[in-house]
PDB file of N, CA and C in Angstrom:
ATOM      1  N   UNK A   1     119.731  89.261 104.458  1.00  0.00           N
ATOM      2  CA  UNK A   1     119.340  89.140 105.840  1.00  0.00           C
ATOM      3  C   UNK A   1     118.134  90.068 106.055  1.00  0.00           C
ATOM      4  N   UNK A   2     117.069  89.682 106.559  1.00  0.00           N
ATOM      5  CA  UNK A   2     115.657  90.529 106.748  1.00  0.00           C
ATOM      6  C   UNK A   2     115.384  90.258 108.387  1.00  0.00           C
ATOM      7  N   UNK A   3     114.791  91.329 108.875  1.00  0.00           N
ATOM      8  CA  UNK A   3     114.766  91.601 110.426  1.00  0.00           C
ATOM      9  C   UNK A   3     113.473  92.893 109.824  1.00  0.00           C
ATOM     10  N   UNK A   4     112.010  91.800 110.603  1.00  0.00           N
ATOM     11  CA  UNK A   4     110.749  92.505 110.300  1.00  0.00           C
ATOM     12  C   UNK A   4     110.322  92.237 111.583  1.00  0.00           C
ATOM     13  N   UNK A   5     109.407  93.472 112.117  1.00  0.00           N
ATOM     14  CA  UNK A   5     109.246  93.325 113.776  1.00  0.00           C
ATOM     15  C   UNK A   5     108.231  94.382 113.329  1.00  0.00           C
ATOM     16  N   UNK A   6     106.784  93.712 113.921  1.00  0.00           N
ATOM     17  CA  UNK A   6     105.405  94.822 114.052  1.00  0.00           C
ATOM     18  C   UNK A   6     104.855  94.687 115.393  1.00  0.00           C
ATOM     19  N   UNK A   7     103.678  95.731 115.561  1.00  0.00           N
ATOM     20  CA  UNK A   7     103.448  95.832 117.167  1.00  0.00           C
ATOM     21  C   UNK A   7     102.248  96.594 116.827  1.00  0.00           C
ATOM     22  N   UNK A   8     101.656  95.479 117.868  1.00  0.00           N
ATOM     23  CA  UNK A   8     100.194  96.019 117.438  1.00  0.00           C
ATOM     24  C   UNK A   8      99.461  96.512 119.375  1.00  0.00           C
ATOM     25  N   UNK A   9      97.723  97.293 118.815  1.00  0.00           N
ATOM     26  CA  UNK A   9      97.409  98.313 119.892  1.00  0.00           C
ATOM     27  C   UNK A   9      97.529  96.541 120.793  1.00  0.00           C
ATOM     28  N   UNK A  10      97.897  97.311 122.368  1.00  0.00           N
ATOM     29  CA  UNK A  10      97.463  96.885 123.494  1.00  0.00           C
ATOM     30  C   UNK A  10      96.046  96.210 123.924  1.00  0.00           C
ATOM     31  N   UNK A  11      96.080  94.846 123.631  1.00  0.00           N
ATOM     32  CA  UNK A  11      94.453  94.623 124.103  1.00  0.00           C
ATOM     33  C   UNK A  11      94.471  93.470 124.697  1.00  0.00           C
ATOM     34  N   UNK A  12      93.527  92.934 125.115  1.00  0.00           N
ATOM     35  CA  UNK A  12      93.085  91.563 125.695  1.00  0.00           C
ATOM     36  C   UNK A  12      93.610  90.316 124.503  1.00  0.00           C
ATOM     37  N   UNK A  13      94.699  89.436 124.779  1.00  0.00           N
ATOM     38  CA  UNK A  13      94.649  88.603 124.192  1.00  0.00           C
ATOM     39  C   UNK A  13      93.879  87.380 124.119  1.00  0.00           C
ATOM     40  N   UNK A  14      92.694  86.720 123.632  1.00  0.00           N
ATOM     41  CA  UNK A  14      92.155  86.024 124.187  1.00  0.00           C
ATOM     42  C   UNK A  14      92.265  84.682 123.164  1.00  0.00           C
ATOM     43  N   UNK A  15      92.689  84.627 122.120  1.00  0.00           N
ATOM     44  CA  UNK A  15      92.713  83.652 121.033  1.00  0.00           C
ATOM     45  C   UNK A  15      93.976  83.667 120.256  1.00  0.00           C
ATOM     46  N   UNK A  16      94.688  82.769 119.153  1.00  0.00           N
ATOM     47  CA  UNK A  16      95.594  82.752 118.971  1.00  0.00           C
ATOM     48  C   UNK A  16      94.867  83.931 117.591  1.00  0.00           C
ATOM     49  N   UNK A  17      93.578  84.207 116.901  1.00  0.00           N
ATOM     50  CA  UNK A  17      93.094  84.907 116.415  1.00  0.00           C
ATOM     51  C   UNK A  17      93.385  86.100 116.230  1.00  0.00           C
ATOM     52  N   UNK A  18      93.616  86.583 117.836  1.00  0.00           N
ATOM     53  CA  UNK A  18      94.079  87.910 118.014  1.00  0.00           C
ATOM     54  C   UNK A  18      95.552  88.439 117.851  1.00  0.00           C
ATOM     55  N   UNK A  19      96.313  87.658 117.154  1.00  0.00           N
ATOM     56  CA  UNK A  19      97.921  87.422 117.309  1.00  0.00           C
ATOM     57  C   UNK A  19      98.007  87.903 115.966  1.00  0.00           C
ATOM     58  N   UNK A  20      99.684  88.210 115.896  1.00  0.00           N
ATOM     59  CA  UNK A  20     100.089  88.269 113.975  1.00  0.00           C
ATOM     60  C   UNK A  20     100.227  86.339 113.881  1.00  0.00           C
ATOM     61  N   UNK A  21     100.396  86.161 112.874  1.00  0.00           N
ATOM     62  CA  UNK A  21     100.783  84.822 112.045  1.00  0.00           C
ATOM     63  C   UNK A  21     102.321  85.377 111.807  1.00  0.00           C
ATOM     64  N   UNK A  22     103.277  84.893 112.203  1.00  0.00           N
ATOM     65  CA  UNK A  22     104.975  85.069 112.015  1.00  0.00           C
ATOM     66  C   UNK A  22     105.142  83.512 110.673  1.00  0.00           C
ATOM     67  N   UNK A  23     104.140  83.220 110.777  1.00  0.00           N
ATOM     68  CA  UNK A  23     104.906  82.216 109.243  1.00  0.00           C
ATOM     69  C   UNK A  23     103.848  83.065 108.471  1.00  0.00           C
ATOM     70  N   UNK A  24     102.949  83.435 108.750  1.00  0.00           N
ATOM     71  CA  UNK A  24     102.592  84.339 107.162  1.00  0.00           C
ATOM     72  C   UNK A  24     103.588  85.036 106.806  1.00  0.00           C
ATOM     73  N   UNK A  25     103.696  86.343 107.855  1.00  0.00           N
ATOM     74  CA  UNK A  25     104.998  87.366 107.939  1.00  0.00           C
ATOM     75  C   UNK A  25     106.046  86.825 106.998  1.00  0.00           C
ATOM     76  N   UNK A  26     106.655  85.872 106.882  1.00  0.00           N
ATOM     77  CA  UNK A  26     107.649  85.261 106.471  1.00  0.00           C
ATOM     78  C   UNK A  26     107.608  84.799 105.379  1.00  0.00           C
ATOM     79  N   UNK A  27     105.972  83.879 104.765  1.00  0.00           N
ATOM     80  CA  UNK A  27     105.780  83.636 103.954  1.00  0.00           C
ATOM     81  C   UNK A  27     105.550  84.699 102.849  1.00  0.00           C
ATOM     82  N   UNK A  28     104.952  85.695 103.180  1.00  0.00           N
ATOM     83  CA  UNK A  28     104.908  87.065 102.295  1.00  0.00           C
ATOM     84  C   UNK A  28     106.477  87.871 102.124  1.00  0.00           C
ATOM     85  N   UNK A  29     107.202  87.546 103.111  1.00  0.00           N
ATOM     86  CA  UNK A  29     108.703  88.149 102.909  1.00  0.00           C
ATOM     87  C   UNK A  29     109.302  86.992 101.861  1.00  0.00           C
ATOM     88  N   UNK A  30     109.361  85.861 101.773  1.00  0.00           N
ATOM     89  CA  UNK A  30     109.912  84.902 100.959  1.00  0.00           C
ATOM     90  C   UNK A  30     109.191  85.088  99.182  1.00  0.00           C
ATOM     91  N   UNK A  31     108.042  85.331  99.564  1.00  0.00           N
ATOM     92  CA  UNK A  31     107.113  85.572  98.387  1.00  0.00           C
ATOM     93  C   UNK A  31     107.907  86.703  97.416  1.00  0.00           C
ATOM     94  N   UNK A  32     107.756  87.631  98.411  1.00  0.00           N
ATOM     95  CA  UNK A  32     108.462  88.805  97.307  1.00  0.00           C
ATOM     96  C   UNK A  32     109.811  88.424  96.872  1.00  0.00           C
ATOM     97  N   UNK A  33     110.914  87.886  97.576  1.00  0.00           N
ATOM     98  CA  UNK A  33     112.092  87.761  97.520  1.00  0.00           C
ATOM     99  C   UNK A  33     112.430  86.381  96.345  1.00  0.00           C
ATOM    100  N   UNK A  34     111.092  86.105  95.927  1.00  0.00           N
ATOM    101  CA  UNK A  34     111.254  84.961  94.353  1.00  0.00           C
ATOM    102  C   UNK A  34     110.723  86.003  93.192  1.00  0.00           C
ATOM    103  N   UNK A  35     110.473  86.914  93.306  1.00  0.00           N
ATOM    104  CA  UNK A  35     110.567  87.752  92.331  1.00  0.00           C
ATOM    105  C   UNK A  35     111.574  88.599  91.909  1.00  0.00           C
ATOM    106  N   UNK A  36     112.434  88.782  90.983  1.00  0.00           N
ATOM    107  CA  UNK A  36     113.912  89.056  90.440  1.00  0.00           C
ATOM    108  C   UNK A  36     112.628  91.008  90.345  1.00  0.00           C
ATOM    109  N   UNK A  37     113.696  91.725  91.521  1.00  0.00           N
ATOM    110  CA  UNK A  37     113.374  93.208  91.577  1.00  0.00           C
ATOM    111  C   UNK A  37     114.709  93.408  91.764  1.00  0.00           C
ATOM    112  N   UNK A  38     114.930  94.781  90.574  1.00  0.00           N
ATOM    113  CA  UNK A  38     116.534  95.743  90.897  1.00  0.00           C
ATOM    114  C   UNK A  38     116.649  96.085  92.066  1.00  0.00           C
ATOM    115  N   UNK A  39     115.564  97.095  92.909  1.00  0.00           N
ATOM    116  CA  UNK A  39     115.612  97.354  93.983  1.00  0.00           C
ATOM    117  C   UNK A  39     115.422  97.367  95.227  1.00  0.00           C
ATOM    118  N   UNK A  40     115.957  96.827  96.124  1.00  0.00           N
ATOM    119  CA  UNK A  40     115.378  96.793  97.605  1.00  0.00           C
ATOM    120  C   UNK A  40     114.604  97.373  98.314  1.00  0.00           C
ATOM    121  N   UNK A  41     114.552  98.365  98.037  1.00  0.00           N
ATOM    122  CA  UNK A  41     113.599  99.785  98.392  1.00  0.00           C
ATOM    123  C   UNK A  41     112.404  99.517  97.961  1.00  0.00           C
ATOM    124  N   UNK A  42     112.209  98.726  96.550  1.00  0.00           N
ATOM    125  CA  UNK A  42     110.896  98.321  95.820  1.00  0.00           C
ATOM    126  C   UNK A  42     110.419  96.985  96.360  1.00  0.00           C
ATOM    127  N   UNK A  43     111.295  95.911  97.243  1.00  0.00           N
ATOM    128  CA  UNK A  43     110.865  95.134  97.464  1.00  0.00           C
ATOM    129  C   UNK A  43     110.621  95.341  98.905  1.00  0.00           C
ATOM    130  N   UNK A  44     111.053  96.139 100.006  1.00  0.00           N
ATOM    131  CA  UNK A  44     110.437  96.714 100.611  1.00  0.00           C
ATOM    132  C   UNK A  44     109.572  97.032 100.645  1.00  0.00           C
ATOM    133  N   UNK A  45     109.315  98.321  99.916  1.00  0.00           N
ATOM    134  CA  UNK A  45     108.010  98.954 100.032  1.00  0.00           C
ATOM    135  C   UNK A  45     106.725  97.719 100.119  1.00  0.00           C
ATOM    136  N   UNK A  46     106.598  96.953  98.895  1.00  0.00           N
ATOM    137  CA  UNK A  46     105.943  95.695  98.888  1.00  0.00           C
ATOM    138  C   UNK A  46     105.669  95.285  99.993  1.00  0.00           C
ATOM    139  N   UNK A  47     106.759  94.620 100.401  1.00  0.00           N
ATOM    140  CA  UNK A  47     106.277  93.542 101.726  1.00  0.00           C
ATOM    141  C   UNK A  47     105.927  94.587 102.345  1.00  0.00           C
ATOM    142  N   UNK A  48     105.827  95.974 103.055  1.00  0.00           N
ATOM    143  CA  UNK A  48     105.050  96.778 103.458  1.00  0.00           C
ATOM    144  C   UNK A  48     103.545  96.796 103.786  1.00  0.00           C
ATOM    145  N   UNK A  49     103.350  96.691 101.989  1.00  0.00           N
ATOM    146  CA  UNK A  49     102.154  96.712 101.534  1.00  0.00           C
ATOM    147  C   UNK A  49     101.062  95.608 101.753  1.00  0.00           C
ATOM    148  N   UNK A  50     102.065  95.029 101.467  1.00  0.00           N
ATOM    149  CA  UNK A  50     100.926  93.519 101.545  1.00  0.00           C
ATOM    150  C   UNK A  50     101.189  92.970 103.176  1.00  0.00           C
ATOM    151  N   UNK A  51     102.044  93.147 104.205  1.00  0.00           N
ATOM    152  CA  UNK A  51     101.625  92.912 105.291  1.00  0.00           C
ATOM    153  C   UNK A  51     100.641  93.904 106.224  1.00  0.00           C
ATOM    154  N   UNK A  52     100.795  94.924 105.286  1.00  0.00           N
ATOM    155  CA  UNK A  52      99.330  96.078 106.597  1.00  0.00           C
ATOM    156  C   UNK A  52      98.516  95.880 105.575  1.00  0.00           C
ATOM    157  N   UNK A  53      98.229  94.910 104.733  1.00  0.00           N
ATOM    158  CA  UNK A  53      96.841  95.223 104.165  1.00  0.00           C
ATOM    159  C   UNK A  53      96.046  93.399 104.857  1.00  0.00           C
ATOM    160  N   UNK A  54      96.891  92.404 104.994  1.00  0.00           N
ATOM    161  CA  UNK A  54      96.884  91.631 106.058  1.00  0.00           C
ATOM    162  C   UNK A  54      96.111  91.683 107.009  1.00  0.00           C
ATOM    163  N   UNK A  55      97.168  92.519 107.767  1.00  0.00           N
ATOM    164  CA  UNK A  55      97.034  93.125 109.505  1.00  0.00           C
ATOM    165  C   UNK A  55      96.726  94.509 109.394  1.00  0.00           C
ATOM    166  N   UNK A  56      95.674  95.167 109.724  1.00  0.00           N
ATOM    167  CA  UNK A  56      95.386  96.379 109.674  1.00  0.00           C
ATOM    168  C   UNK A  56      95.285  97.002 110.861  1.00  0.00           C
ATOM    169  N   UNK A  57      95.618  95.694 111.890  1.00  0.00           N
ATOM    170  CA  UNK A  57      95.582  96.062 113.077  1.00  0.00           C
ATOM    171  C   UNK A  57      96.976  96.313 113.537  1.00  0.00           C
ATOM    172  N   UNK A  58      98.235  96.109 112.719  1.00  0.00           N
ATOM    173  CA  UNK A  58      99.606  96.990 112.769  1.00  0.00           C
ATOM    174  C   UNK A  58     100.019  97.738 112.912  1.00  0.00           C
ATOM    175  N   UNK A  59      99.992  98.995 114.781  1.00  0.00           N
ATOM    176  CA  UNK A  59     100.250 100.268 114.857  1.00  0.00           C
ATOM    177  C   UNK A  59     101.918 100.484 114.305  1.00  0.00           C
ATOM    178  N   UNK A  60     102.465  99.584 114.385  1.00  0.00           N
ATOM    179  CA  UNK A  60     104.261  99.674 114.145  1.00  0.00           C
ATOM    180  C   UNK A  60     104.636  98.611 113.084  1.00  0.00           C
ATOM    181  N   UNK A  61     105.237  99.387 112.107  1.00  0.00           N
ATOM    182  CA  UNK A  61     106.201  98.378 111.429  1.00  0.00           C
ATOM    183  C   UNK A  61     107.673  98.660 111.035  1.00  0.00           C
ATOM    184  N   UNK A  62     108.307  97.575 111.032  1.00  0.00           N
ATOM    185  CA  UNK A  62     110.022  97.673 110.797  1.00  0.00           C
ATOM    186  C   UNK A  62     110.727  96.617 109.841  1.00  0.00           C
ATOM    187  N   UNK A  63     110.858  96.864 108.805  1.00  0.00           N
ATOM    188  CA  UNK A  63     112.013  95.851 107.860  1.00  0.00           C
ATOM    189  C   UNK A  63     113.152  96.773 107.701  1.00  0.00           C
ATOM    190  N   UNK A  64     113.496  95.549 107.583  1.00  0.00           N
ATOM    191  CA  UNK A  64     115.276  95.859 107.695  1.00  0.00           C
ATOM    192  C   UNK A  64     115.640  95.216 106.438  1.00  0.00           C
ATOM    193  N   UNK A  65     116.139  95.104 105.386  1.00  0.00           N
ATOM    194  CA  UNK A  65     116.811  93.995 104.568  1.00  0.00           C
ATOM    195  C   UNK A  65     118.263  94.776 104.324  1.00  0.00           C
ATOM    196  N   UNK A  66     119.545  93.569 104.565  1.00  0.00           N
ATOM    197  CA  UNK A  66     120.606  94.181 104.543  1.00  0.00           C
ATOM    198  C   UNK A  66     121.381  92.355 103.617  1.00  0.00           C
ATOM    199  N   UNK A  67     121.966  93.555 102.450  1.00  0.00           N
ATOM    200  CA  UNK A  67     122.413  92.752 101.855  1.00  0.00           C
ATOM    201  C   UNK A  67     124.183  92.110 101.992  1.00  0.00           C
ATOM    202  N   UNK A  68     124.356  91.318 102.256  1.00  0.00           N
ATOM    203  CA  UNK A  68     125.606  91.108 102.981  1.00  0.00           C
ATOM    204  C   UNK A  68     127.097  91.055 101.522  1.00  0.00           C
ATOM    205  N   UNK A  69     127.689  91.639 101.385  1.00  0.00           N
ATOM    206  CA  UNK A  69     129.123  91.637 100.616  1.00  0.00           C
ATOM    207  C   UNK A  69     128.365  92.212  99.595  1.00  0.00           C
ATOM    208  N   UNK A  70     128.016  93.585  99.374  1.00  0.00           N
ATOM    209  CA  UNK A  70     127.407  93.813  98.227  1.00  0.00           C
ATOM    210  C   UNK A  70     128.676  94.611  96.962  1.00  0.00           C
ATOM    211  N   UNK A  71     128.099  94.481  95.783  1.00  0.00           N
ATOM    212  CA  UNK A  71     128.964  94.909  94.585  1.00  0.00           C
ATOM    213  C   UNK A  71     128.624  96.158  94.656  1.00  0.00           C
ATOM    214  N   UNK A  72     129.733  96.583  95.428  1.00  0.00           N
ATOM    215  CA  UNK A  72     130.127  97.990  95.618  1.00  0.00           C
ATOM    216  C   UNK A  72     131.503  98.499  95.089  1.00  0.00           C
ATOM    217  N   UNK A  73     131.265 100.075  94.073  1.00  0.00           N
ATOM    218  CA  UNK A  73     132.336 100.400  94.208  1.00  0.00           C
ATOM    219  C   UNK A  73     133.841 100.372  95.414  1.00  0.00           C
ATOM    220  N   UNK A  74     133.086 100.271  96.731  1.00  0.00           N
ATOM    221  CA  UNK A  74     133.633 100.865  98.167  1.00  0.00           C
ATOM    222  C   UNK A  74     133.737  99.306  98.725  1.00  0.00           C
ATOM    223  N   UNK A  75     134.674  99.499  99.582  1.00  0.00           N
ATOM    224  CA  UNK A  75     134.687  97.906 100.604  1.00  0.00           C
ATOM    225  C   UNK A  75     133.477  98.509 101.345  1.00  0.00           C
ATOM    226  N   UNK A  76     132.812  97.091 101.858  1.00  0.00           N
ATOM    227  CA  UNK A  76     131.659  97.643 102.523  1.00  0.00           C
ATOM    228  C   UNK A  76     131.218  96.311 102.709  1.00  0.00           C
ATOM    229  N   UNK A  77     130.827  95.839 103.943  1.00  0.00           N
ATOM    230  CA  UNK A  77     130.909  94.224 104.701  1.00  0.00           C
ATOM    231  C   UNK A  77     129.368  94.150 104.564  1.00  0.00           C
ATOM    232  N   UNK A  78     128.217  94.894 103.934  1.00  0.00           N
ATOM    233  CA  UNK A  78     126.851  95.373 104.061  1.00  0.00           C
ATOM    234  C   UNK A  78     126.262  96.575 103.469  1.00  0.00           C
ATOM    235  N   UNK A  79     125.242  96.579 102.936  1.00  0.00           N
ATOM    236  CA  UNK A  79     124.162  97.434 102.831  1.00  0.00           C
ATOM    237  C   UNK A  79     122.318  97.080 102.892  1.00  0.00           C
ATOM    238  N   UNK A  80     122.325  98.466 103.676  1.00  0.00           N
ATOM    239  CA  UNK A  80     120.849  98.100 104.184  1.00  0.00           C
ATOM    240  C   UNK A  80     119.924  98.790 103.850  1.00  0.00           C
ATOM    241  N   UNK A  81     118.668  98.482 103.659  1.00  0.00           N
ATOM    242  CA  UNK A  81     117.151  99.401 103.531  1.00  0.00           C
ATOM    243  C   UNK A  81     116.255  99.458 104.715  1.00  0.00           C
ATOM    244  N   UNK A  82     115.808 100.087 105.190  1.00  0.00           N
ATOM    245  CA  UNK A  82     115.229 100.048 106.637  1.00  0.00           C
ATOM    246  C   UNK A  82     113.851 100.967 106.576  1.00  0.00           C
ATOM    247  N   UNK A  83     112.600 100.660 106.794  1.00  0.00           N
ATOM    248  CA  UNK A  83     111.449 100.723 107.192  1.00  0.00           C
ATOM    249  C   UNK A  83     111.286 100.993 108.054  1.00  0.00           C
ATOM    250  N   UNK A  84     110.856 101.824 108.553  1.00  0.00           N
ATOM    251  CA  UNK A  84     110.094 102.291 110.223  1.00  0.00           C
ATOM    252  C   UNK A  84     108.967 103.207 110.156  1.00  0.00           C
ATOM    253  N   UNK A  85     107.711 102.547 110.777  1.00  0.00           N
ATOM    254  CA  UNK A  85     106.641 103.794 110.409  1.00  0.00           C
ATOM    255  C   UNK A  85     105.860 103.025 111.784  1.00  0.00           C
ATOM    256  N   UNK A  86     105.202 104.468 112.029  1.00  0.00           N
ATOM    257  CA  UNK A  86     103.697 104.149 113.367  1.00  0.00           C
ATOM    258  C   UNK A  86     102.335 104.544 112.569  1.00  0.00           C
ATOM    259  N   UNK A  87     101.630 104.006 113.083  1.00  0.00           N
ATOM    260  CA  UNK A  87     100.256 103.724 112.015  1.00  0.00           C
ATOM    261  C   UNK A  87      99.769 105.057 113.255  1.00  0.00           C
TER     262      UNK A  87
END
């Protein structure tokens, strides 16, 4: 389950130009997620990377990826990696 939410400076919207693309967003989150990575944290960081190099106009970003029934020693209904940074 992935929950990615950015926020960009306050300005005049005047074109759809001036907007994020939410199927790029998605398409770059799907992108990474066909590549077999051990860690979430690494595939994080990634989609990170390659969406503020995108949008550079991204004062806020947030991923979330939470993996649902994971092989855990522990009962545990979830585990998550979480991103939060202000440009």
């Amino acid at each position: 389950m992935v929950n990615c939410k950015v926020g960009i400076e306050q300005k005049k919207i005047e074109s759809i130009d001036d907007t994020i693309d939410y199927a790029l967003l998605s398409a770059i989150i799907h992108q990474h997620f066909a590549v077999p990575t051990p860690l979430l944290e690494t595939v994080a960081a990634r989609i990170e990377d390659d969406i503020m190099r995108k949008y550079p106009v991204i004062r806020y970003f947030y991923l979330s990826i939470k993996k649902l029934n994971p092989a855990l020693n522990a009962r545990a209904d979830s585990s998550e990696v979480i991103i939060e940074n202000n440009y």
